[in-house]
PDB file of N, CA and C in Angstrom:
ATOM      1  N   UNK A   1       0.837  -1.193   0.000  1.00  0.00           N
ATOM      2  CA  UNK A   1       0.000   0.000   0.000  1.00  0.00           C
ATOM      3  C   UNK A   1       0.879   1.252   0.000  1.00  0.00           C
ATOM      4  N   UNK A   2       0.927   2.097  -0.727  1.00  0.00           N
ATOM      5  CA  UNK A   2       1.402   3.157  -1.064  1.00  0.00           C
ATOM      6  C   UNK A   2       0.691   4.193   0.193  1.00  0.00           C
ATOM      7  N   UNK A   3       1.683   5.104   0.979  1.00  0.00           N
ATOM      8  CA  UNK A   3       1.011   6.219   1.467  1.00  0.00           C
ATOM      9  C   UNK A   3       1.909   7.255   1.703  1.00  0.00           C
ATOM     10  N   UNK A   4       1.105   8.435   1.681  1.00  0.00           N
ATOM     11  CA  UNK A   4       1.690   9.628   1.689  1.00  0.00           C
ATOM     12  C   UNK A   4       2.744   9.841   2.820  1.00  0.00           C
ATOM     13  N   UNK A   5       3.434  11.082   2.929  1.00  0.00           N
ATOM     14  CA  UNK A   5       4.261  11.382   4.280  1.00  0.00           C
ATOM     15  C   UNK A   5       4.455  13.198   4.325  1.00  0.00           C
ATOM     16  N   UNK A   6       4.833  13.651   5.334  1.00  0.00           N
ATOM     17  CA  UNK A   6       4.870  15.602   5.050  1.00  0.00           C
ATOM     18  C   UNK A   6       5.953  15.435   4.565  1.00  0.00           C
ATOM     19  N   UNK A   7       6.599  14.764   3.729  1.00  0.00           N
ATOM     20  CA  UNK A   7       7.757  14.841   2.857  1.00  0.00           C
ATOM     21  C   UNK A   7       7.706  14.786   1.161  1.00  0.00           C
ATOM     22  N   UNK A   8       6.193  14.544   1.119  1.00  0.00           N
ATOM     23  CA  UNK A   8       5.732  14.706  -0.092  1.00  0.00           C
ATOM     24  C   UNK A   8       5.504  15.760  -0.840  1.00  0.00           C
ATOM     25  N   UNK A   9       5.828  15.913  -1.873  1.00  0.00           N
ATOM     26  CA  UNK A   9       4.985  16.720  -2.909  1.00  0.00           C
ATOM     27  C   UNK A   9       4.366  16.029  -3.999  1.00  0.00           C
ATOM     28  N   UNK A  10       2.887  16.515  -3.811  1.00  0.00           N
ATOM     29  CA  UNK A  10       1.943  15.762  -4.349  1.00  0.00           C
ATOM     30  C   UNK A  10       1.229  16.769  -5.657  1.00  0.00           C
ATOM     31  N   UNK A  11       1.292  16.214  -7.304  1.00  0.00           N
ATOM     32  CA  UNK A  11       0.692  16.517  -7.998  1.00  0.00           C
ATOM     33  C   UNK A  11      -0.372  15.769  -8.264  1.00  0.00           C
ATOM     34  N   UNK A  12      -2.129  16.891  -8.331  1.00  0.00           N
ATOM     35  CA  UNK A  12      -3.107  16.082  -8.678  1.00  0.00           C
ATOM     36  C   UNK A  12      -3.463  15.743 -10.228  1.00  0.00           C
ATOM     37  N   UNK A  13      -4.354  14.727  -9.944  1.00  0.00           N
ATOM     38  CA  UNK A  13      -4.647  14.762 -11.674  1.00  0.00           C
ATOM     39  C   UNK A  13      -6.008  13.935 -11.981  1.00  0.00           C
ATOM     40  N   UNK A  14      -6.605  14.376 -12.638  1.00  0.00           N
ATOM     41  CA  UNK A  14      -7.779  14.075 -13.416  1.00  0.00           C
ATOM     42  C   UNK A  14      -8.477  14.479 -14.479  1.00  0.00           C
ATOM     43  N   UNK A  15      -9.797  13.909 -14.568  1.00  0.00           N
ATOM     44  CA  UNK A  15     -10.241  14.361 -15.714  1.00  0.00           C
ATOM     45  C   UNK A  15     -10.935  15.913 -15.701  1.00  0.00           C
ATOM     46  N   UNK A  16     -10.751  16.919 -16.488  1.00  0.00           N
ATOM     47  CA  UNK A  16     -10.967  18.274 -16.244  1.00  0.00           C
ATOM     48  C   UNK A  16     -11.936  18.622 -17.873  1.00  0.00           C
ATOM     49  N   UNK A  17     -11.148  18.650 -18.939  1.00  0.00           N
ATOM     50  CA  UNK A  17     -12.314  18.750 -20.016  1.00  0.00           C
ATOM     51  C   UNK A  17     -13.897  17.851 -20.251  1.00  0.00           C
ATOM     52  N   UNK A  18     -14.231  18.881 -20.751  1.00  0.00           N
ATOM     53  CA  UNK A  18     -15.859  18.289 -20.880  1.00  0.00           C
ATOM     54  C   UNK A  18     -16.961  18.656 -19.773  1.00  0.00           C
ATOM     55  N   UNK A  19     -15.751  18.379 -18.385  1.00  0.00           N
ATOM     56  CA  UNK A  19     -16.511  19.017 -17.227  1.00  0.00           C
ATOM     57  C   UNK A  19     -17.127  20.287 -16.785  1.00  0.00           C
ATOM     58  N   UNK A  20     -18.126  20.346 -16.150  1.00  0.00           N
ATOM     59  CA  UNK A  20     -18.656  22.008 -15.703  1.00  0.00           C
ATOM     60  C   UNK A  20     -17.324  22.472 -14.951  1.00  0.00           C
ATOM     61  N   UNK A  21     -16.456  24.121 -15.252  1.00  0.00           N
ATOM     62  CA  UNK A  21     -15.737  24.812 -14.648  1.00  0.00           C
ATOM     63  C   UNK A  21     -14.667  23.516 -14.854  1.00  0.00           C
ATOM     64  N   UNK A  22     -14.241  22.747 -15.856  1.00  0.00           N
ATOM     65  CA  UNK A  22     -13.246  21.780 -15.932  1.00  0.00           C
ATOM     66  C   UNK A  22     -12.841  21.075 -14.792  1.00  0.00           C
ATOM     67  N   UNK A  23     -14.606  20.533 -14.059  1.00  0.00           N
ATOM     68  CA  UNK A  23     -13.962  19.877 -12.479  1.00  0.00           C
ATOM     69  C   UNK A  23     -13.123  20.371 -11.525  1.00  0.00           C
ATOM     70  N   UNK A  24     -12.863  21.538 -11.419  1.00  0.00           N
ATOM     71  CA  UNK A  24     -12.126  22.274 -10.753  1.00  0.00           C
ATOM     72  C   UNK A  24     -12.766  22.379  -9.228  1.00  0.00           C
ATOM     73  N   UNK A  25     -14.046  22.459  -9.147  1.00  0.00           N
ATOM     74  CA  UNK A  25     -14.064  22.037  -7.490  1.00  0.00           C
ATOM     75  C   UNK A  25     -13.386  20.589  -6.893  1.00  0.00           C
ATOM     76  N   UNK A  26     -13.606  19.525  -7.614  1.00  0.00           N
ATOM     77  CA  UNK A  26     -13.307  18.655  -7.186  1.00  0.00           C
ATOM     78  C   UNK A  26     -11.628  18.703  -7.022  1.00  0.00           C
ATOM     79  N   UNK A  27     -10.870  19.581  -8.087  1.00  0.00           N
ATOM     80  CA  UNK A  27      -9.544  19.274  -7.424  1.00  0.00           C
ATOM     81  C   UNK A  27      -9.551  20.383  -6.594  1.00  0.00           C
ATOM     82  N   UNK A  28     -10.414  20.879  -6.520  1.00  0.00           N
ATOM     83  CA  UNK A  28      -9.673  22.129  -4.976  1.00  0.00           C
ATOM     84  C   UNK A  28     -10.515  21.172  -3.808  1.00  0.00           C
ATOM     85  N   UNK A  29     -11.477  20.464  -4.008  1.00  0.00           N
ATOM     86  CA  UNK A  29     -11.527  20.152  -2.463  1.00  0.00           C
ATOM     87  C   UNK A  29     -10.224  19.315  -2.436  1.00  0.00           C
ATOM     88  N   UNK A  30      -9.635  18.029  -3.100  1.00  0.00           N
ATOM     89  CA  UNK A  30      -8.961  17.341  -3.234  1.00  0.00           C
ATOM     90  C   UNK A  30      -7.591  18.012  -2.691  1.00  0.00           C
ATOM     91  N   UNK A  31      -7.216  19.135  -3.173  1.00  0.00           N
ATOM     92  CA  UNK A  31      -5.966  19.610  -2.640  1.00  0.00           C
ATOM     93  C   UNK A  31      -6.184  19.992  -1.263  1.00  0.00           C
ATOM     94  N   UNK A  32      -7.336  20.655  -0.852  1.00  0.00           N
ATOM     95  CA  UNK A  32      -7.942  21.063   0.669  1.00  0.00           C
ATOM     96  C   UNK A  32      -7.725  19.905   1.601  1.00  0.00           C
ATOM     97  N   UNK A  33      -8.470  18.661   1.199  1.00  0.00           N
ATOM     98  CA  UNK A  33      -7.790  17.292   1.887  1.00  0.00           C
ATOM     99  C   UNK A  33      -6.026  17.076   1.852  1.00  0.00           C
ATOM    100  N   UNK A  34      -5.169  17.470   0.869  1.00  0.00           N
ATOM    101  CA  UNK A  34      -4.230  16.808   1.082  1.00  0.00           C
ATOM    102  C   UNK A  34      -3.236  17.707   2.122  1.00  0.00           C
ATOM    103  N   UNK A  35      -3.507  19.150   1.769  1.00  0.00           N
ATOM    104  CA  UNK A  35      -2.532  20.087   2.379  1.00  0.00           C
ATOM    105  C   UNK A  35      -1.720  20.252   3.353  1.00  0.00           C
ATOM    106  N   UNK A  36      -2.067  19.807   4.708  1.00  0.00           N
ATOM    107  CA  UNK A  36      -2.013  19.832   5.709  1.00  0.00           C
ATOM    108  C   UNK A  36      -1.097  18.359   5.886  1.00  0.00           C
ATOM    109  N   UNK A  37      -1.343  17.299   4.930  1.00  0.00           N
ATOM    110  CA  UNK A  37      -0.801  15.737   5.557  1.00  0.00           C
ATOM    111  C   UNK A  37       0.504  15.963   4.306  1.00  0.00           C
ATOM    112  N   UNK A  38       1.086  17.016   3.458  1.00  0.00           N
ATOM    113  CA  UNK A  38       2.180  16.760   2.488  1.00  0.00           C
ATOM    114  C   UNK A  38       2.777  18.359   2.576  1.00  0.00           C
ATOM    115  N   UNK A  39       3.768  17.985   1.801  1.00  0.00           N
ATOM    116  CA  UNK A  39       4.834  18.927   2.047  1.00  0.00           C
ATOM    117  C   UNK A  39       3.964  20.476   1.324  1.00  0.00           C
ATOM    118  N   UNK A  40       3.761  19.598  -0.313  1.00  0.00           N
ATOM    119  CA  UNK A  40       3.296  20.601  -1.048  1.00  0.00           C
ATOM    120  C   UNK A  40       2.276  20.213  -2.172  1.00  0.00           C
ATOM    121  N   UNK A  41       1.005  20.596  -2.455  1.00  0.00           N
ATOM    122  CA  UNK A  41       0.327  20.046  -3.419  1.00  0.00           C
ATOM    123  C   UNK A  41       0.196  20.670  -4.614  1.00  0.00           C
ATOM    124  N   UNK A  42       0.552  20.384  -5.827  1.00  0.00           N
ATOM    125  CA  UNK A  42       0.417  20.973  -6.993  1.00  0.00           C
ATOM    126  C   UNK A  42      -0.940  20.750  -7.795  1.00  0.00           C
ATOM    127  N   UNK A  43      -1.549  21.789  -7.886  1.00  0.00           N
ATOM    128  CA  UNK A  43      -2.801  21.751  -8.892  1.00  0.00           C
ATOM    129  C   UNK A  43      -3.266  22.106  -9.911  1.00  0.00           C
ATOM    130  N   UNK A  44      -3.176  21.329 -11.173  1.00  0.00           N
ATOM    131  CA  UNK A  44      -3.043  21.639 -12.319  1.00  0.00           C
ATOM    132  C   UNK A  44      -4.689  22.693 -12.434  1.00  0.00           C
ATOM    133  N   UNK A  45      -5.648  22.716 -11.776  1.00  0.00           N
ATOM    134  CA  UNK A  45      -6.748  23.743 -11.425  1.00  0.00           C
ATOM    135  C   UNK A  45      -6.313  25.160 -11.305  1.00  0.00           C
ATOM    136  N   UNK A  46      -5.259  25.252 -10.938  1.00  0.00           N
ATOM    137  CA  UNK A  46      -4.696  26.597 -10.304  1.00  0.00           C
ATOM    138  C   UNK A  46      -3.703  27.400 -11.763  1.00  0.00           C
ATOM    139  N   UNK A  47      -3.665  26.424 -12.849  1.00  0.00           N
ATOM    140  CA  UNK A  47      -2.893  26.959 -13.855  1.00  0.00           C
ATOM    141  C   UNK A  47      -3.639  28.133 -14.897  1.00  0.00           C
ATOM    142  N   UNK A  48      -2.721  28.907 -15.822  1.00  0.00           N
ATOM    143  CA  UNK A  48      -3.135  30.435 -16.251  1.00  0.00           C
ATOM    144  C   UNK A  48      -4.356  29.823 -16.538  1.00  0.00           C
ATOM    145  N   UNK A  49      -5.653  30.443 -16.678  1.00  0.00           N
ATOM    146  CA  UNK A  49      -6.508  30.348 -17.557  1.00  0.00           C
ATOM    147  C   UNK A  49      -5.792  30.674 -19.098  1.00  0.00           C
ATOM    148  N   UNK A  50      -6.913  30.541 -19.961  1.00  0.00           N
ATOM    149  CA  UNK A  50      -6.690  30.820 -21.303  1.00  0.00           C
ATOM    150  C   UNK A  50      -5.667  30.162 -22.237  1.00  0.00           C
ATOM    151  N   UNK A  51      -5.231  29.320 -21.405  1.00  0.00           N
ATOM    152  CA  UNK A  51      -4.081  28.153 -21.944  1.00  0.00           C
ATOM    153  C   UNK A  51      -4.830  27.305 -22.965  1.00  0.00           C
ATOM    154  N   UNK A  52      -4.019  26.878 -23.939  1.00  0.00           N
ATOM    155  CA  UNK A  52      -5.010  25.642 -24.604  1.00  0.00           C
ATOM    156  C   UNK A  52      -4.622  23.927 -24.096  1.00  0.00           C
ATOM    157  N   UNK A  53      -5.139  23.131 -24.345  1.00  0.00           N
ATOM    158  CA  UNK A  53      -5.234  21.783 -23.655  1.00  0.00           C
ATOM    159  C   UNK A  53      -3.489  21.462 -24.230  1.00  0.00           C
ATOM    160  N   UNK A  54      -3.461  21.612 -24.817  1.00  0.00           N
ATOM    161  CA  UNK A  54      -1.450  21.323 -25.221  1.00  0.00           C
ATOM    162  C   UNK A  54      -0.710  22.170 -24.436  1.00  0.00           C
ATOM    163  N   UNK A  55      -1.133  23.489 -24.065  1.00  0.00           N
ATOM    164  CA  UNK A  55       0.250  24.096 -23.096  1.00  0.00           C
ATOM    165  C   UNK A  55      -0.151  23.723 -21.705  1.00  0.00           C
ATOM    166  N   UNK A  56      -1.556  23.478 -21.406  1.00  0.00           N
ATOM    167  CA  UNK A  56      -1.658  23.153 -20.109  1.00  0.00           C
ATOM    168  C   UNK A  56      -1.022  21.593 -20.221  1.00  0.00           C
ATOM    169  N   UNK A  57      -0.981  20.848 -20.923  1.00  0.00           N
ATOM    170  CA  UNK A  57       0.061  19.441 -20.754  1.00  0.00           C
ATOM    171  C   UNK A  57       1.368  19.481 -20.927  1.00  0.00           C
ATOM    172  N   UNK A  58       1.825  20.270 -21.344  1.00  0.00           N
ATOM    173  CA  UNK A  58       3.611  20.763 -21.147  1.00  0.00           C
ATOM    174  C   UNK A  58       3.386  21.289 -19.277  1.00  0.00           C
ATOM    175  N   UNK A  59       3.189  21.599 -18.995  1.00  0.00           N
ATOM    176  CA  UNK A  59       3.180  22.695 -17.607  1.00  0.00           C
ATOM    177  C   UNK A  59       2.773  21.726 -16.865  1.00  0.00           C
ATOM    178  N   UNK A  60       1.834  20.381 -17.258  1.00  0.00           N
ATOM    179  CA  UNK A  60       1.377  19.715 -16.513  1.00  0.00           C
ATOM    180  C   UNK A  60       2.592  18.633 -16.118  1.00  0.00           C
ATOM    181  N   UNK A  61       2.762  18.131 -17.703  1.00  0.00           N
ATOM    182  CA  UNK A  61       3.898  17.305 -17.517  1.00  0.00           C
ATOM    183  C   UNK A  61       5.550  17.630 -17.091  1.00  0.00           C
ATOM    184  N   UNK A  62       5.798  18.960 -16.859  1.00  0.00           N
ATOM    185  CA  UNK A  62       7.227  19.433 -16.644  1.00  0.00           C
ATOM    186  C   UNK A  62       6.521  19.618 -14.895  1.00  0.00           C
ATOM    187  N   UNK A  63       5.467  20.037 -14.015  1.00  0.00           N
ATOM    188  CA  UNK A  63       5.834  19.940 -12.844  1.00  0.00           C
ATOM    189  C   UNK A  63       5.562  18.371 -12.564  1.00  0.00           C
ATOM    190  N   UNK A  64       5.356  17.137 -12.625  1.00  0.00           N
ATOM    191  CA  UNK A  64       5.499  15.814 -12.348  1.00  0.00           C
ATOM    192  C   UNK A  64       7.013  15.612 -12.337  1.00  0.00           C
ATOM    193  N   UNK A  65       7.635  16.110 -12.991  1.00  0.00           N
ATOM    194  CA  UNK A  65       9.498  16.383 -12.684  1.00  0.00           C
ATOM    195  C   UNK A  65       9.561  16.677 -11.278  1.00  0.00           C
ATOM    196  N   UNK A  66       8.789  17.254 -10.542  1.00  0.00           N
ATOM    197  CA  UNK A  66       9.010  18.205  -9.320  1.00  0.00           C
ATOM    198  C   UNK A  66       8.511  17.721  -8.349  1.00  0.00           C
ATOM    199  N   UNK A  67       7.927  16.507  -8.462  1.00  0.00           N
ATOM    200  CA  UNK A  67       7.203  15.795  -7.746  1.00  0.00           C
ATOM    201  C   UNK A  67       7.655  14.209  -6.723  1.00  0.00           C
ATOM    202  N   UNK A  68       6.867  14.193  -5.661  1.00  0.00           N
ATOM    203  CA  UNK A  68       7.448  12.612  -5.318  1.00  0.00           C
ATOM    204  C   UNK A  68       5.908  11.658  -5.777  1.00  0.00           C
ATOM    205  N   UNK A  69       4.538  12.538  -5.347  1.00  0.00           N
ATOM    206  CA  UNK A  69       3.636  11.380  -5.830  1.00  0.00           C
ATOM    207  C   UNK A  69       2.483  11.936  -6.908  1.00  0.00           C
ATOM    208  N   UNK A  70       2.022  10.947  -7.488  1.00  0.00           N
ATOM    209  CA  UNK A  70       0.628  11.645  -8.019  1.00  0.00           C
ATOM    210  C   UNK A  70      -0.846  11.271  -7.824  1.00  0.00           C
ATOM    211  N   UNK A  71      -1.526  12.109  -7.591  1.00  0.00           N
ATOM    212  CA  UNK A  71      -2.678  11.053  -7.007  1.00  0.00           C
ATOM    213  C   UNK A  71      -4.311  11.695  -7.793  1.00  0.00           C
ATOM    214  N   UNK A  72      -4.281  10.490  -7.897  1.00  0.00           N
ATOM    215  CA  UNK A  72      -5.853  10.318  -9.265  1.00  0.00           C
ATOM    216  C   UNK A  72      -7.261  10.161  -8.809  1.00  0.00           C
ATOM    217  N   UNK A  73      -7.571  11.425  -9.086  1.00  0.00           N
ATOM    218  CA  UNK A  73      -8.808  11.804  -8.958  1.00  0.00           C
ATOM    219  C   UNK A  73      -9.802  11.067  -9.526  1.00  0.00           C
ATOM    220  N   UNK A  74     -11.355  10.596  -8.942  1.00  0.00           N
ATOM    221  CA  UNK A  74     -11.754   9.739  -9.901  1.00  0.00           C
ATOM    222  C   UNK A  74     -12.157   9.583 -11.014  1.00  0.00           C
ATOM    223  N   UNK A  75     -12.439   8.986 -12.041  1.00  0.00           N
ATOM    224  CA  UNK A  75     -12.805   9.377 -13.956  1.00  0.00           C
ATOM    225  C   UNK A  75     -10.880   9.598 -14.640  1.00  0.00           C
ATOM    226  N   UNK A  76      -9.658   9.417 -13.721  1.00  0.00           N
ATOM    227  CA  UNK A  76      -9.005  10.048 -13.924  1.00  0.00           C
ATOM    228  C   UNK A  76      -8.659   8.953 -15.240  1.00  0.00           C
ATOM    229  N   UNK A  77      -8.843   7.542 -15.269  1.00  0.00           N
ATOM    230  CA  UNK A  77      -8.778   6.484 -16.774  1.00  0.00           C
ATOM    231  C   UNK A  77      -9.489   7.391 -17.934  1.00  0.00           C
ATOM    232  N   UNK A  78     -10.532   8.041 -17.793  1.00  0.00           N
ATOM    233  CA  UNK A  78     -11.116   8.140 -19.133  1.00  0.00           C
ATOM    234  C   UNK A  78     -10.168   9.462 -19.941  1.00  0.00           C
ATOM    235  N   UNK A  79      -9.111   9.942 -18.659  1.00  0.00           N
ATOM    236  CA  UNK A  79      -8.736  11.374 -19.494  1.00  0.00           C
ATOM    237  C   UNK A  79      -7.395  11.280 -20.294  1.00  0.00           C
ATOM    238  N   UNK A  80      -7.359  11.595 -20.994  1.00  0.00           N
ATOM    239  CA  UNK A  80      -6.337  11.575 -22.121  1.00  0.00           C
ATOM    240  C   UNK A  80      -4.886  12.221 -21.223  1.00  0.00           C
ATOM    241  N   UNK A  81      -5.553  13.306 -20.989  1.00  0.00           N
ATOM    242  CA  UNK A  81      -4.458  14.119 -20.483  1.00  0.00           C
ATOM    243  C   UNK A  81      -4.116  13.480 -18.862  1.00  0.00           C
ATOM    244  N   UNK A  82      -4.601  12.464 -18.307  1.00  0.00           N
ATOM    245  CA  UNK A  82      -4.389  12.475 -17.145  1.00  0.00           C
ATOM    246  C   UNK A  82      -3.671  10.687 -17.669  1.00  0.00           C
ATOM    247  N   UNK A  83      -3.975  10.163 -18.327  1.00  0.00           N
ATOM    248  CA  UNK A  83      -3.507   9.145 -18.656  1.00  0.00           C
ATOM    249  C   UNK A  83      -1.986   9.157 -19.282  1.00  0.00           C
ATOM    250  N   UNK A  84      -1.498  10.110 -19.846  1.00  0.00           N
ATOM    251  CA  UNK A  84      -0.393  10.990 -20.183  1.00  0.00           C
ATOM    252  C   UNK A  84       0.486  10.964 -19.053  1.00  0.00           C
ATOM    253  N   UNK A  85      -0.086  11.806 -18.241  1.00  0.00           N
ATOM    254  CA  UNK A  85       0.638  12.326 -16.215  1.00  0.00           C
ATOM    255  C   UNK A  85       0.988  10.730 -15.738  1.00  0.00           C
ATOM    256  N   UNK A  86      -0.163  10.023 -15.949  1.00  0.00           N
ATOM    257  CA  UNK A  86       0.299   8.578 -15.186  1.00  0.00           C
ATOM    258  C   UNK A  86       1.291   7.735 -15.860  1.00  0.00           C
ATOM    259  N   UNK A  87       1.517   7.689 -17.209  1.00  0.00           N
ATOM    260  CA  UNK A  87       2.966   7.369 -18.174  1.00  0.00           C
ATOM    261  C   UNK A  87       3.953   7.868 -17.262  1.00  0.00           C
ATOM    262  N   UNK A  88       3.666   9.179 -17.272  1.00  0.00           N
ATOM    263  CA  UNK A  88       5.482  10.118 -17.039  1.00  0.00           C
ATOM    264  C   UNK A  88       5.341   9.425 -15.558  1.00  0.00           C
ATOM    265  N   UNK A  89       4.463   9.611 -14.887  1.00  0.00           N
ATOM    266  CA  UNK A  89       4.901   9.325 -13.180  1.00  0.00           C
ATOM    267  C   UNK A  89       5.299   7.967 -13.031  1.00  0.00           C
ATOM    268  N   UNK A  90       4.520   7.032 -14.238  1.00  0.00           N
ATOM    269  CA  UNK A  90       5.548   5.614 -13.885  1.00  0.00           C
ATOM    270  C   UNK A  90       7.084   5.707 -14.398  1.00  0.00           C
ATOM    271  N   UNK A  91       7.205   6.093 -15.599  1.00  0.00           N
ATOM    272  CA  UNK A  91       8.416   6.381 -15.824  1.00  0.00           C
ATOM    273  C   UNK A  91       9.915   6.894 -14.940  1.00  0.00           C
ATOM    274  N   UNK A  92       9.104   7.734 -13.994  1.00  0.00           N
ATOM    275  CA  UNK A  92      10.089   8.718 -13.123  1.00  0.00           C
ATOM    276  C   UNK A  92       9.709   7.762 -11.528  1.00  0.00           C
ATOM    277  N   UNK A  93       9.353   6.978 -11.848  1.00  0.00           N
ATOM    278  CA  UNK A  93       9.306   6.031 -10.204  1.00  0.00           C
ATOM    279  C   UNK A  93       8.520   6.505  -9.050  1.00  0.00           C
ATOM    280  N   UNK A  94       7.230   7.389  -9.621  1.00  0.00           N
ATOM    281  CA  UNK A  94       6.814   8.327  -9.015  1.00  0.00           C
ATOM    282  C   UNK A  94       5.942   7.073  -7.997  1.00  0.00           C
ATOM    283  N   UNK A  95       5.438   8.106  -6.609  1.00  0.00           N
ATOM    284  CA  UNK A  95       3.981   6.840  -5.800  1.00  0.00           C
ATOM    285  C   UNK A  95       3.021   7.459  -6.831  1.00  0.00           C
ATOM    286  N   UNK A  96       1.962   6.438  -6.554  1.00  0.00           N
ATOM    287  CA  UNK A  96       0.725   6.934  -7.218  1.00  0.00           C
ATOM    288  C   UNK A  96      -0.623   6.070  -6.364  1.00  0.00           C
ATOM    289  N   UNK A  97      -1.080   7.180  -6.158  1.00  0.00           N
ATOM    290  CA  UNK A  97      -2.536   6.960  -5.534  1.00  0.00           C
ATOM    291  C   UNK A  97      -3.599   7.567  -6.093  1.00  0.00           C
ATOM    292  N   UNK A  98      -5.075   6.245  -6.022  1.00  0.00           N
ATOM    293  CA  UNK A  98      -5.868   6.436  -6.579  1.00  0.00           C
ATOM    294  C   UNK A  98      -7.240   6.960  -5.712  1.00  0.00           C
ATOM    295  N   UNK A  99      -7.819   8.232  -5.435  1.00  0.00           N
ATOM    296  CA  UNK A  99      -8.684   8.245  -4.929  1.00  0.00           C
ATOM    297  C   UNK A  99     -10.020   7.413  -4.929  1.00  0.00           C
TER     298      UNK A  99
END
């Protein structure tokens, strides 16, 4: 079983297009839960607006570099772009947890 530690930095990830406000409550409650139990939580919710779905996946995929875990929001299989994040984080030996 994989679990977190306050030594973590944790990037979230899920599915965001298609969604009302691109699911963005769900990753801010999600980061609201983690804050307090990790070092630092990164939320791809919190990035510029007005980005298009390709620069928000460069920005997405260059902070998973910066990261120790990633943790998947649910619907996070059906998303292209979140299925992407979970490649690179196996690649880089990242933890990964599934909400």
């Amino acid at each position: 079983m994989v679990t977190l530690t306050k030594q973590d930095v944790v990037y979230l990830s899920g599915p965001m297009t298609g969604f009302v406000d691109y699911n963005k409550p769900a990753f801010f409650e999600v980061e609201k839960m983690l804050v307090r139990r990790v070092k630092a939580v990164l939320n791809p919710a919190r990035n510029p607006v007005g980005l298009s779905w390709e620069e928000n996946l460069i920005i997405d995929l260059k902070a998973i570099t910066k990261v120790t875990a990633l943790v998947l929001l649910p619907g996070w299989q059906y998303s292209k772009g979140a299925n992407r994040e979970v490649k690179r984080a196996k690649e880089l030996g990242l933890k990964i947890l599934t909400l």
